[in-house]
Protein backbone atom coordinates (compact mmCIF):
# COMPACT_ATOMS: atom_id res chain seq x y z
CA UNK A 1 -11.86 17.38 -10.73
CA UNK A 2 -9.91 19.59 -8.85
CA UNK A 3 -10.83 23.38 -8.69
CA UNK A 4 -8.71 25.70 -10.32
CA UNK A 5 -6.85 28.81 -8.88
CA UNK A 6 -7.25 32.18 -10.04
CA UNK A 7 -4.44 31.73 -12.32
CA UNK A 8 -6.03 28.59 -13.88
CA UNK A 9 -3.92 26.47 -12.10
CA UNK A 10 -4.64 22.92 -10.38
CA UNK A 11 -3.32 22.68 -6.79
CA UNK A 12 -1.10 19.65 -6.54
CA UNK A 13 -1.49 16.52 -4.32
CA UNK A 14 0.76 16.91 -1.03
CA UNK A 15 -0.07 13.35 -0.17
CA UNK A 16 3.77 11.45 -0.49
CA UNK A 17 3.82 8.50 -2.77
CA UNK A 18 4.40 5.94 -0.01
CA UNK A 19 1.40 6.80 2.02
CA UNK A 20 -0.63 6.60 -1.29
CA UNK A 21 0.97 3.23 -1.80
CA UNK A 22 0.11 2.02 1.81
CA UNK A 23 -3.38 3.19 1.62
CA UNK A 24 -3.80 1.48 -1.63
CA UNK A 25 -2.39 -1.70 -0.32
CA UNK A 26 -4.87 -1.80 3.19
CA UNK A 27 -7.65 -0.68 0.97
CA UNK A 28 -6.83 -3.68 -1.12
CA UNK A 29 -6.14 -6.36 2.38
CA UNK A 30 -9.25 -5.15 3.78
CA UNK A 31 -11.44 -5.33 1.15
CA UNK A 32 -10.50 -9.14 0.30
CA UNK A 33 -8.38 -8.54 -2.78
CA UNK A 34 -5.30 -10.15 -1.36
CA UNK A 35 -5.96 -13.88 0.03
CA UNK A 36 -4.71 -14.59 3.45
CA UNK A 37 -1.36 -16.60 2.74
CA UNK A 38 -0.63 -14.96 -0.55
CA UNK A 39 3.12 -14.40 -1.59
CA UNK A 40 3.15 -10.56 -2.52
CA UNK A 41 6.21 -9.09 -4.62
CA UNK A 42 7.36 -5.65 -4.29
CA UNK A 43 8.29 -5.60 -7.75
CA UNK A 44 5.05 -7.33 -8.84
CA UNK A 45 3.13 -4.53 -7.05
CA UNK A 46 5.31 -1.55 -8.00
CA UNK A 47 4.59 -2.30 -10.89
CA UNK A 48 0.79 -2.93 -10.94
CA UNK A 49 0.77 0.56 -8.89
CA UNK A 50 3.33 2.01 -10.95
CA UNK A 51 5.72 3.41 -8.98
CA UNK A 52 9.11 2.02 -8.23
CA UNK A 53 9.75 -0.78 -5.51
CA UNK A 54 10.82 1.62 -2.65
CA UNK A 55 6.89 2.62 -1.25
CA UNK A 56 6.05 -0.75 -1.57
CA UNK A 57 8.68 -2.27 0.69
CA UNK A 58 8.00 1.06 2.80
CA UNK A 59 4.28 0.43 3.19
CA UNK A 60 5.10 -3.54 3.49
CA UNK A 61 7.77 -2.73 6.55
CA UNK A 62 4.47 -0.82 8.33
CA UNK A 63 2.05 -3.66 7.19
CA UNK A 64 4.47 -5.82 8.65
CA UNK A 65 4.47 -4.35 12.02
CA UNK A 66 0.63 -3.97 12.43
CA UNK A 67 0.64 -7.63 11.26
CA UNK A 68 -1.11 -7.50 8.26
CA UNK A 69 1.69 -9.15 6.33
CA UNK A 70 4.19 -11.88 7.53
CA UNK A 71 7.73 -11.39 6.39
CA UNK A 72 9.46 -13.91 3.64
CA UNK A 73 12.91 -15.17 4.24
CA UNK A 74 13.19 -13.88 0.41
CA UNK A 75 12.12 -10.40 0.99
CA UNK A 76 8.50 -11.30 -0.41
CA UNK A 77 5.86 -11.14 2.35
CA UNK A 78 2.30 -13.12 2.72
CA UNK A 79 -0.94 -11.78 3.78
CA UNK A 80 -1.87 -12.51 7.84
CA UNK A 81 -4.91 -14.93 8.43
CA UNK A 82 -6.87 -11.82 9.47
CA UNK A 83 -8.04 -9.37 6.69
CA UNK A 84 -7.92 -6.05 9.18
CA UNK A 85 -4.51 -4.91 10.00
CA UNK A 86 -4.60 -3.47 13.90
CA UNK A 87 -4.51 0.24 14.08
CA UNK A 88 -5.13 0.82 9.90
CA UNK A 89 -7.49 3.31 9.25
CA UNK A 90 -11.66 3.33 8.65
């Protein structure tokens, strides 16, 4: 929980939504949870994440160029062969 200020108030997350989404989503290649060759939606993950289906085609655009997803011709993308996108973080 966070701590509160002296006014009782909790400090608010400064981390922007679409970083939080493309976390989420190398967390989630790295540890396995997507298999290599699997179609992945931005709608069907916007709305597992709950958000709309702009950070997820934001974080898939950057997964996309450290070639941890493959581009679809339908906008859709599949998970790369290898589960560690170059360059994500530890």
């Amino acid at each position: 929980m966070a701590d509160k200020t002296q006014f009782g108030l909790t400090a608010v997350d400064t981390v922007p939504l679409h970083e939080k989404v493309y976390l989420e989503l190398v967390r989630a290649l790295m540890s396995g949870q997507f298999v290599p060759g699997q179609k992945l939606t931005s709608r069907k993950l916007a709305k597992e994440l709950g958000t709309s289906d702009m950070p997820v085609r934001s974080a898939f655009m950057r997964l996309q160029a450290l070639r941890a997803l493959s581009p679809m011709p339908n906008g859709s993308v599949r998970g790369a062969d290898s589960s560690r996108p170059s360059g994500s973080p530890s």
